[in-house]
N, C-alpha and C. Protein backbone atom coordinates (compact mmCIF):
# COMPACT_ATOMS: atom_id res chain seq x y z
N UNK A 1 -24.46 -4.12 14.00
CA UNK A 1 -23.33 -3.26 14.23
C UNK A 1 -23.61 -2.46 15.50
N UNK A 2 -22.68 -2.39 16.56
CA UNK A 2 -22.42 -1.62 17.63
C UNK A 2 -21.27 -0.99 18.26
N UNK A 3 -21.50 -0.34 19.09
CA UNK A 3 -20.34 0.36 19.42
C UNK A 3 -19.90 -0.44 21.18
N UNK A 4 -18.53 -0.48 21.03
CA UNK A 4 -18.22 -0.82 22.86
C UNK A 4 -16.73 -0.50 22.95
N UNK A 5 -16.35 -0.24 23.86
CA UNK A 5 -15.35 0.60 24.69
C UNK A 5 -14.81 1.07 22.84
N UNK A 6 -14.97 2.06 22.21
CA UNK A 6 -14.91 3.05 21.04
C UNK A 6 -14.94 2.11 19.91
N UNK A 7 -15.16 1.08 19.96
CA UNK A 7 -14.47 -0.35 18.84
C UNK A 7 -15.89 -0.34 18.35
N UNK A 8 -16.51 -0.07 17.20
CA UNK A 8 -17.40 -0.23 16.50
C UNK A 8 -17.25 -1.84 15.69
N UNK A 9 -18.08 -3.02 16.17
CA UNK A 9 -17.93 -4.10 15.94
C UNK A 9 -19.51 -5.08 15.22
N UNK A 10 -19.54 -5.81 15.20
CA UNK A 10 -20.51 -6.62 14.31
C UNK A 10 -21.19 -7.74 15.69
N UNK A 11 -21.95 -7.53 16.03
CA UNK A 11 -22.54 -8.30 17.20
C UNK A 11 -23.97 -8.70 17.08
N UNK A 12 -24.81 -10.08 17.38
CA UNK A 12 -25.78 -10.44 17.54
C UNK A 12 -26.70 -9.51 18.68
N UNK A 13 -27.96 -9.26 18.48
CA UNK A 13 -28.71 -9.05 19.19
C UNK A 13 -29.19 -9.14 20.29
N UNK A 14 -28.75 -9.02 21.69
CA UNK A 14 -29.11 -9.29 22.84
C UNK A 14 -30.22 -9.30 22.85
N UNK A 15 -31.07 -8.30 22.84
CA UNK A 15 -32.34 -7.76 23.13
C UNK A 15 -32.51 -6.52 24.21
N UNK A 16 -30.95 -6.38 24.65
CA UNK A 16 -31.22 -5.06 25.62
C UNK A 16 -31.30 -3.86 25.67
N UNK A 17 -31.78 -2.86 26.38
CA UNK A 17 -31.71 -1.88 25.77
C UNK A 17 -30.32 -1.10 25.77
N UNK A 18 -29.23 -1.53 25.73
CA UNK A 18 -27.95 -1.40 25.70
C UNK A 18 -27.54 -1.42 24.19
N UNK A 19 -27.48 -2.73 23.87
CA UNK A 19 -27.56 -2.93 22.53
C UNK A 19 -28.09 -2.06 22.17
N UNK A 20 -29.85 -1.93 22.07
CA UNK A 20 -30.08 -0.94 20.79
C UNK A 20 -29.29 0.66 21.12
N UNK A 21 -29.20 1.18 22.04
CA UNK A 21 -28.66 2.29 22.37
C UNK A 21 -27.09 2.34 21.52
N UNK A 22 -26.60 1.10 21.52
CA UNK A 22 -24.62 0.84 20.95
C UNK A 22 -25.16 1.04 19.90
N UNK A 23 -26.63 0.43 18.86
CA UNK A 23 -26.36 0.05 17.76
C UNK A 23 -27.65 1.33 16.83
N UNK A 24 -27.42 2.69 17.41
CA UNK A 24 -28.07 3.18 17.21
C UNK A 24 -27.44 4.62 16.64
N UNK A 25 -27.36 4.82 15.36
CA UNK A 25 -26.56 6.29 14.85
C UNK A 25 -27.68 6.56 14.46
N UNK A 26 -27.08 7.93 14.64
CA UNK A 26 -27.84 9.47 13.93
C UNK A 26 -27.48 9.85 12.61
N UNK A 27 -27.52 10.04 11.62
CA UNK A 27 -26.98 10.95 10.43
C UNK A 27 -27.48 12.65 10.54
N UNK A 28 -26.29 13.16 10.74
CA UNK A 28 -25.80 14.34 11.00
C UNK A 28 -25.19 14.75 10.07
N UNK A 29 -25.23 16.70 9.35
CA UNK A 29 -24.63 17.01 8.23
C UNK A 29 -22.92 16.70 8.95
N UNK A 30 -22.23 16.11 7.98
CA UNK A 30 -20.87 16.11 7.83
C UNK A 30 -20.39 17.19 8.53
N UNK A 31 -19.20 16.63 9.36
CA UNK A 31 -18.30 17.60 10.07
C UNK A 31 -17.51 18.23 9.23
N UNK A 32 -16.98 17.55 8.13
CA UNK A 32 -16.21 18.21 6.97
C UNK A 32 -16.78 19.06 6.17
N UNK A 33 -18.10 19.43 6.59
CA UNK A 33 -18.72 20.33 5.67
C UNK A 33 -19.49 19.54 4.53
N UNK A 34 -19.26 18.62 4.16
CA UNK A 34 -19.79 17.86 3.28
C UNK A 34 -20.35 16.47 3.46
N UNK A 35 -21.45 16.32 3.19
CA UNK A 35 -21.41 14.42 3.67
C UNK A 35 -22.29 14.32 4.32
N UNK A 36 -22.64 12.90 4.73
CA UNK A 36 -22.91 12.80 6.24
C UNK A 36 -22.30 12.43 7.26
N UNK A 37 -22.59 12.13 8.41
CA UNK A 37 -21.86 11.72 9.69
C UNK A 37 -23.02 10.88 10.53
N UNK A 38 -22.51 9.62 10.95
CA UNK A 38 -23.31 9.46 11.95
C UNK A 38 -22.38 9.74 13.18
N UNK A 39 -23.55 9.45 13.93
CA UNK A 39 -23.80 10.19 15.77
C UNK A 39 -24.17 8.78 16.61
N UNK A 40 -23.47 8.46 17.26
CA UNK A 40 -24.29 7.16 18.81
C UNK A 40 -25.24 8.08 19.04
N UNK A 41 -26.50 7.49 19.55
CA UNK A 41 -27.25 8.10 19.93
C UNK A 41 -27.26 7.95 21.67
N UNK A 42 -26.12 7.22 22.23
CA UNK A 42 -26.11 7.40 23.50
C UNK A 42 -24.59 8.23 23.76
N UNK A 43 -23.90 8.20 22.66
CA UNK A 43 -22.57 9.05 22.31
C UNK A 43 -22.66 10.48 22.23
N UNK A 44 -23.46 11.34 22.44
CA UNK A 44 -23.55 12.78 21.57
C UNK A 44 -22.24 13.54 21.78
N UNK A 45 -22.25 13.89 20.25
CA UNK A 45 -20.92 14.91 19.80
C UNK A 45 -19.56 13.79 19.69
N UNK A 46 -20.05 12.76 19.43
CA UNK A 46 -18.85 11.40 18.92
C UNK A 46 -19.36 10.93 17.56
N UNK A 47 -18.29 11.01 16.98
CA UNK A 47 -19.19 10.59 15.41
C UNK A 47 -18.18 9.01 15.16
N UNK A 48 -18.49 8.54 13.95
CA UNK A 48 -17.70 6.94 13.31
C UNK A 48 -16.66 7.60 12.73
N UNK A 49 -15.81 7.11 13.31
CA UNK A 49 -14.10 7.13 12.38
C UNK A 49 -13.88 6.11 12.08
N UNK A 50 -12.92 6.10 10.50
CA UNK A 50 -12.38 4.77 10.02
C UNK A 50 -10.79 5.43 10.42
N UNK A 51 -9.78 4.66 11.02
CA UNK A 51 -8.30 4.15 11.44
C UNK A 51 -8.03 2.88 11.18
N UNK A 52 -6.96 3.06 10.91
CA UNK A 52 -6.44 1.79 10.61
C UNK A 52 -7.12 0.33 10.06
N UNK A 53 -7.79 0.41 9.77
CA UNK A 53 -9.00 -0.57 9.19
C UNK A 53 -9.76 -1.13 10.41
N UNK A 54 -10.48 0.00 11.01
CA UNK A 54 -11.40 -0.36 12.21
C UNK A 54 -12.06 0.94 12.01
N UNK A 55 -13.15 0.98 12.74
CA UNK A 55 -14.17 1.51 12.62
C UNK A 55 -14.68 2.16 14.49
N UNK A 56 -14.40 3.02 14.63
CA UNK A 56 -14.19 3.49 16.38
C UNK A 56 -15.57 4.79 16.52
N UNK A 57 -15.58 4.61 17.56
CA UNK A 57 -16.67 6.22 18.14
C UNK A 57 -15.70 7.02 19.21
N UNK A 58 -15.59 8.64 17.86
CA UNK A 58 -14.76 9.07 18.49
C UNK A 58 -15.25 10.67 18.35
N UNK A 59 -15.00 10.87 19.35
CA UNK A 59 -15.08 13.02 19.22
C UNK A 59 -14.62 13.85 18.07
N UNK A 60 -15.25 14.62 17.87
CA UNK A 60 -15.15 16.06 17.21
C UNK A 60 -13.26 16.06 17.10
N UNK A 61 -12.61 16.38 18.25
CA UNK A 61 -11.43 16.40 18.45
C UNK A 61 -10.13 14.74 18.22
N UNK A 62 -11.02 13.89 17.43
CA UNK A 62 -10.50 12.31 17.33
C UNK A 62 -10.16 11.94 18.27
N UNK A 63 -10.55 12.23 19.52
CA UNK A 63 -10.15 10.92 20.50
C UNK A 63 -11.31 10.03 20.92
N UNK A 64 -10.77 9.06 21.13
CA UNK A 64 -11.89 8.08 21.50
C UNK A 64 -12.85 8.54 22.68
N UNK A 65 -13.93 7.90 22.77
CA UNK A 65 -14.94 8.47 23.42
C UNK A 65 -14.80 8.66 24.71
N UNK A 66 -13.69 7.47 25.58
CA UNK A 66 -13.19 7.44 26.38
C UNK A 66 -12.22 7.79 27.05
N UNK A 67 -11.10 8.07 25.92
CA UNK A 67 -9.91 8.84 26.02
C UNK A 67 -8.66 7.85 25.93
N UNK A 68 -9.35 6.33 25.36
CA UNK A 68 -8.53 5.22 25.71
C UNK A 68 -8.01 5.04 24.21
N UNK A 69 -8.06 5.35 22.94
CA UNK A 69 -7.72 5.23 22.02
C UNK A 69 -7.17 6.36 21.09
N UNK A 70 -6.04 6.11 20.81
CA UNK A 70 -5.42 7.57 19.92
C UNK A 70 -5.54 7.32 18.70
N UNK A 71 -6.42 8.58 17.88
CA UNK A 71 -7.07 8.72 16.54
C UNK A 71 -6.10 9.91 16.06
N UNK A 72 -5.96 9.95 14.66
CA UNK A 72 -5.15 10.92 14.14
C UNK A 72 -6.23 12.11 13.86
């Protein structure tokens, strides 16, 4: 599992250090106060959102990391 342009997707192993950087979360206490959250570890302050039955890296504020995807 990795992250690319905010699309959190299912990908084979390159070996680069790209990859591990996409495919690398943090668990962080929950933004909701409760839970956990993961974190990209090349993302900071972008956590995993589920939309629409996808799975994205997106900000504190739900937008995509890039600004290219609208999260509710």
């Amino acid at each position: 599992m990795r992250h690319a342009d905010s699309l959190v997707r299912s990908a084979p192993d390159d070996g680069t250090a790209l990859f591990r950087q996409d495919a690398t979360f943090c668990a962080r206490p929950g933004v909701g106060g409760t839970g956990i959250t993961f974190e990209p570890i090349n993302v900071p302050g972008s956590y995993l959102r589920h939309y629409a039955s996808q799975v994205y890296v997106a900000s504190g504020s739900g937008g995509g990391d890039h600004g290219r995807r609208a999260q509710p």
